[in-house]
Protein backbone atom coordinates (compact mmCIF):
# COMPACT_ATOMS: atom_id res chain seq x y z
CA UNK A 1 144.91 125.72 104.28
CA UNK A 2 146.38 127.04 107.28
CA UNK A 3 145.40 131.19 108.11
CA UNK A 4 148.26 133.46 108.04
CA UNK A 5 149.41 135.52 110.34
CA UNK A 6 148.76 139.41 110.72
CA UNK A 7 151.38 141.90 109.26
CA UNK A 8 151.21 145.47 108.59
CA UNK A 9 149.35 145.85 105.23
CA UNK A 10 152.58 148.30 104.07
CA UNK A 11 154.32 144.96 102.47
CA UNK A 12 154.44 145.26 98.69
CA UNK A 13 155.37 141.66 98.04
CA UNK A 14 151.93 140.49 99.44
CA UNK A 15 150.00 143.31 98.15
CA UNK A 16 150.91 142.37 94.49
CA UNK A 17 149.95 138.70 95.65
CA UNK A 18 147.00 140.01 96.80
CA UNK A 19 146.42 141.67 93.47
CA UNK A 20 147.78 138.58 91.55
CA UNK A 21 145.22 136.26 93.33
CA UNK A 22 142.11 138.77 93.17
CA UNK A 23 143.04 138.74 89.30
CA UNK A 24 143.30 135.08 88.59
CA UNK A 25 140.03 134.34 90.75
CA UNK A 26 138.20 137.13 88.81
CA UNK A 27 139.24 135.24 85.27
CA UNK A 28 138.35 132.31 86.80
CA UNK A 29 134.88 133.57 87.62
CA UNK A 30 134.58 132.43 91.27
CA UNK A 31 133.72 134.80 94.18
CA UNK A 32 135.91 134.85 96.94
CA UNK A 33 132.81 132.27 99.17
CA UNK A 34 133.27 129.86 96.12
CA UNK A 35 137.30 130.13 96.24
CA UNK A 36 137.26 129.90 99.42
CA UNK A 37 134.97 126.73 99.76
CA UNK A 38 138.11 125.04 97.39
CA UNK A 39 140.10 126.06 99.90
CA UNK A 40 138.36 125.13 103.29
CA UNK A 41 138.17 128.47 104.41
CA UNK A 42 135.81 131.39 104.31
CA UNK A 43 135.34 134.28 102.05
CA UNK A 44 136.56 136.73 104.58
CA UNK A 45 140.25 134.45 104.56
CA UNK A 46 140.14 134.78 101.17
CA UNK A 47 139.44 139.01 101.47
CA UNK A 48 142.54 139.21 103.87
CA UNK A 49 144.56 137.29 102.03
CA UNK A 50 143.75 139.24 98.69
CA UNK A 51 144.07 142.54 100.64
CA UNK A 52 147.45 141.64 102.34
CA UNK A 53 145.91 141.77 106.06
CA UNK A 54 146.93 138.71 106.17
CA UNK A 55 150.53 136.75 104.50
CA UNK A 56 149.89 133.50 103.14
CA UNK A 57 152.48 130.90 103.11
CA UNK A 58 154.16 129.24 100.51
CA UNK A 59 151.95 125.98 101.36
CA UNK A 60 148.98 128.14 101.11
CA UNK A 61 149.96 130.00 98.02
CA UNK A 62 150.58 126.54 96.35
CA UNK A 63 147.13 125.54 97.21
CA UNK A 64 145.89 128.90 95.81
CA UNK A 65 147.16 128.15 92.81
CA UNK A 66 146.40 124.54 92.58
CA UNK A 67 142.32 125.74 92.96
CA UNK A 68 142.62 128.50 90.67
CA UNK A 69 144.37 126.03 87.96
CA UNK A 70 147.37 128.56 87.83
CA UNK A 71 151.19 128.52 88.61
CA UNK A 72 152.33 129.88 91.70
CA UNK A 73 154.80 131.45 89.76
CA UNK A 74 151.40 133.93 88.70
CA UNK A 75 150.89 134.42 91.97
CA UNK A 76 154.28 135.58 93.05
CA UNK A 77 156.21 137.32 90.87
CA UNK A 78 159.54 139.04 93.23
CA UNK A 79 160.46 142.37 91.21
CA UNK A 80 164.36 143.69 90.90
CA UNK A 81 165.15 145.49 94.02
């Protein structure tokens, strides 16, 4: 899993991912050190990614999923403007 880049953390579309992936790792009962191990990155990536300091990909998001035995469609879901 590649680590995104920095963006401003006023982006709504990657705070509800954020959100969507603290959710489905919390049902899933893994910490962010044990989703991250999945993932080959560390707890902290998984904190930035879950707090929108940092912006995932779609690669990444697809390999979020894939560890958390979800769709990516949970993950992002793009409300009506």
């Amino acid at each position: 899993m590649s680590y995104g880049k920095r963006r401003d953390k006023d982006d709504s579309l990657y705070w509800s991912v954020g959100e969507a992936i603290f959710c489905a790792r919390r049902r899933t009962g893994l910490n962010q050190k044990a989703l991250g191990t999945r993932l080959g990155v560390t707890g902290a990536a998984i904190s930035d990614i879950e707090r929108a300091v940092t912006r995932p990909g779609l690669d990444d998001l697809k390999e979020i999923a894939d560890a958390l035995g979800v769709p990516l469609s949970q993950l992002v879901v793009l409300g009506e403007d």
